[in-house]
Protein backbone atom coordinates (compact mmCIF):
# COMPACT_ATOMS: atom_id res chain seq x y z
CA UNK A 1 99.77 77.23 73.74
CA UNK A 2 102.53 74.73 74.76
CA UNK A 3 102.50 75.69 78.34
CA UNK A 4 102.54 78.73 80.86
CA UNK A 5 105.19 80.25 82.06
CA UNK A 6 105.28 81.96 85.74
CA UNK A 7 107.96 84.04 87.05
CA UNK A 8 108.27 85.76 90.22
CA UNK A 9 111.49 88.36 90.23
CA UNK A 10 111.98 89.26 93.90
CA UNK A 11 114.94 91.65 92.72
CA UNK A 12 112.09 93.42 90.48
CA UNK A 13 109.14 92.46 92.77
CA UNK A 14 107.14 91.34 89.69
CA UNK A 15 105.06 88.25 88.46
CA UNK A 16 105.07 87.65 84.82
CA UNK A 17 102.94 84.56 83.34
CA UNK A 18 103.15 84.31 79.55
CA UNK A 19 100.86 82.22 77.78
CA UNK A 20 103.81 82.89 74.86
CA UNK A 21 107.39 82.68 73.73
CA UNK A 22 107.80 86.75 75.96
CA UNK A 23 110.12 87.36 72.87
CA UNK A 24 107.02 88.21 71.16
CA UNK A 25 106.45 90.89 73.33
CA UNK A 26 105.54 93.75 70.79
CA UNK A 27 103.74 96.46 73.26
CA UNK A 28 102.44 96.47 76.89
CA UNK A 29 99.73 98.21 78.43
CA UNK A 30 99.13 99.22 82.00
CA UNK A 31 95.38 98.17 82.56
CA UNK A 32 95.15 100.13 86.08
CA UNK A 33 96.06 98.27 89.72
CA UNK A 34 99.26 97.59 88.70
CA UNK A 35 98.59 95.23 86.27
CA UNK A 36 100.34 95.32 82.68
CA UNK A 37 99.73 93.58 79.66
CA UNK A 38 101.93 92.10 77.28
CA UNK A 39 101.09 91.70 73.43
CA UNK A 40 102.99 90.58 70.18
CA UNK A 41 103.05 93.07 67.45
CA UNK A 42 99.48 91.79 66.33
CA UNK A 43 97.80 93.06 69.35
CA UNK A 44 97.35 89.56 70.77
CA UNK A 45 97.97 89.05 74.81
CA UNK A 46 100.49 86.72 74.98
CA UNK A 47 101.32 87.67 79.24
CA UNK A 48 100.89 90.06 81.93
CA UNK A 49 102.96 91.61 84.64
CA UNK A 50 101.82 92.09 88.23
CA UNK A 51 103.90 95.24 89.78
CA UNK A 52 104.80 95.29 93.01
CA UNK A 53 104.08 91.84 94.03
CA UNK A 54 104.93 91.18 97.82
CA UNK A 55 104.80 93.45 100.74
CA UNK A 56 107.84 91.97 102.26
CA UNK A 57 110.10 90.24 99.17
CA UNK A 58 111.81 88.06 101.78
CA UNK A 59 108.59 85.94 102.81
CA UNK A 60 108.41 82.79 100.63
CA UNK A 61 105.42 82.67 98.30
CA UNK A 62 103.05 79.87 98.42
CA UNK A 63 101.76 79.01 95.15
CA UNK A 64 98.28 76.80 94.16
CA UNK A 65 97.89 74.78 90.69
CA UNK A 66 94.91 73.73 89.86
CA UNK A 67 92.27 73.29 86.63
CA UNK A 68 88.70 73.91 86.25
CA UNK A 69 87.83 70.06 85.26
CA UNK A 70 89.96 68.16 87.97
CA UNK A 71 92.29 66.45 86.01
CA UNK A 72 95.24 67.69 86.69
CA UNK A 73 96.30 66.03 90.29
CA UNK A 74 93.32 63.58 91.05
CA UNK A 75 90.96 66.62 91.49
CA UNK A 76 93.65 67.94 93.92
CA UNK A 77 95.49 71.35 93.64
CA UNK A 78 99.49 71.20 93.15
CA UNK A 79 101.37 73.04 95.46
CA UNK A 80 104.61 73.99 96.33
CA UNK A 81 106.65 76.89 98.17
CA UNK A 82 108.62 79.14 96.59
CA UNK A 83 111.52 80.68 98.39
């Protein structure tokens, strides 16, 4: 895995993180609360899709990087706002 995509689609009111190229996507499955996941045509999850994201789609989203180990930021979280 090269890196992780997020996107947030206010027109769609979705969040899709793929920890793939998403023209792999093969199948998708809705696991229950919303939540579908994305697989290539070996079965393999390669992203999911959060339906229904924000209550109000006009609110900006902020949004919290971080890694188990600390190393990313100095054993701080990134953050930024999205609008």
């Amino acid at each position: 895995m090269e890196k992780i995509k997020v996107v947030i689609n206010r027109e769609s009111n979705t969040l899709d993180v793929w920890f793939d190229d998403a023209e792999k996507e093969f199948i998708c499955e809705e696991i229950g609360d919303e939540v579908i996941l994305k697989k290539d045509k070996d079965n393999r999850i390669i992203g999911f899709e959060k339906l229904n994201l924000l209550q109000n789609k006009n609110l900006n989203v902020p949004v919290e990087v971080t890694d188990h180990i600390g190393i990313l930021n100095n054993n701080k979280p990134l953050k930024c706002l999205i609008n």
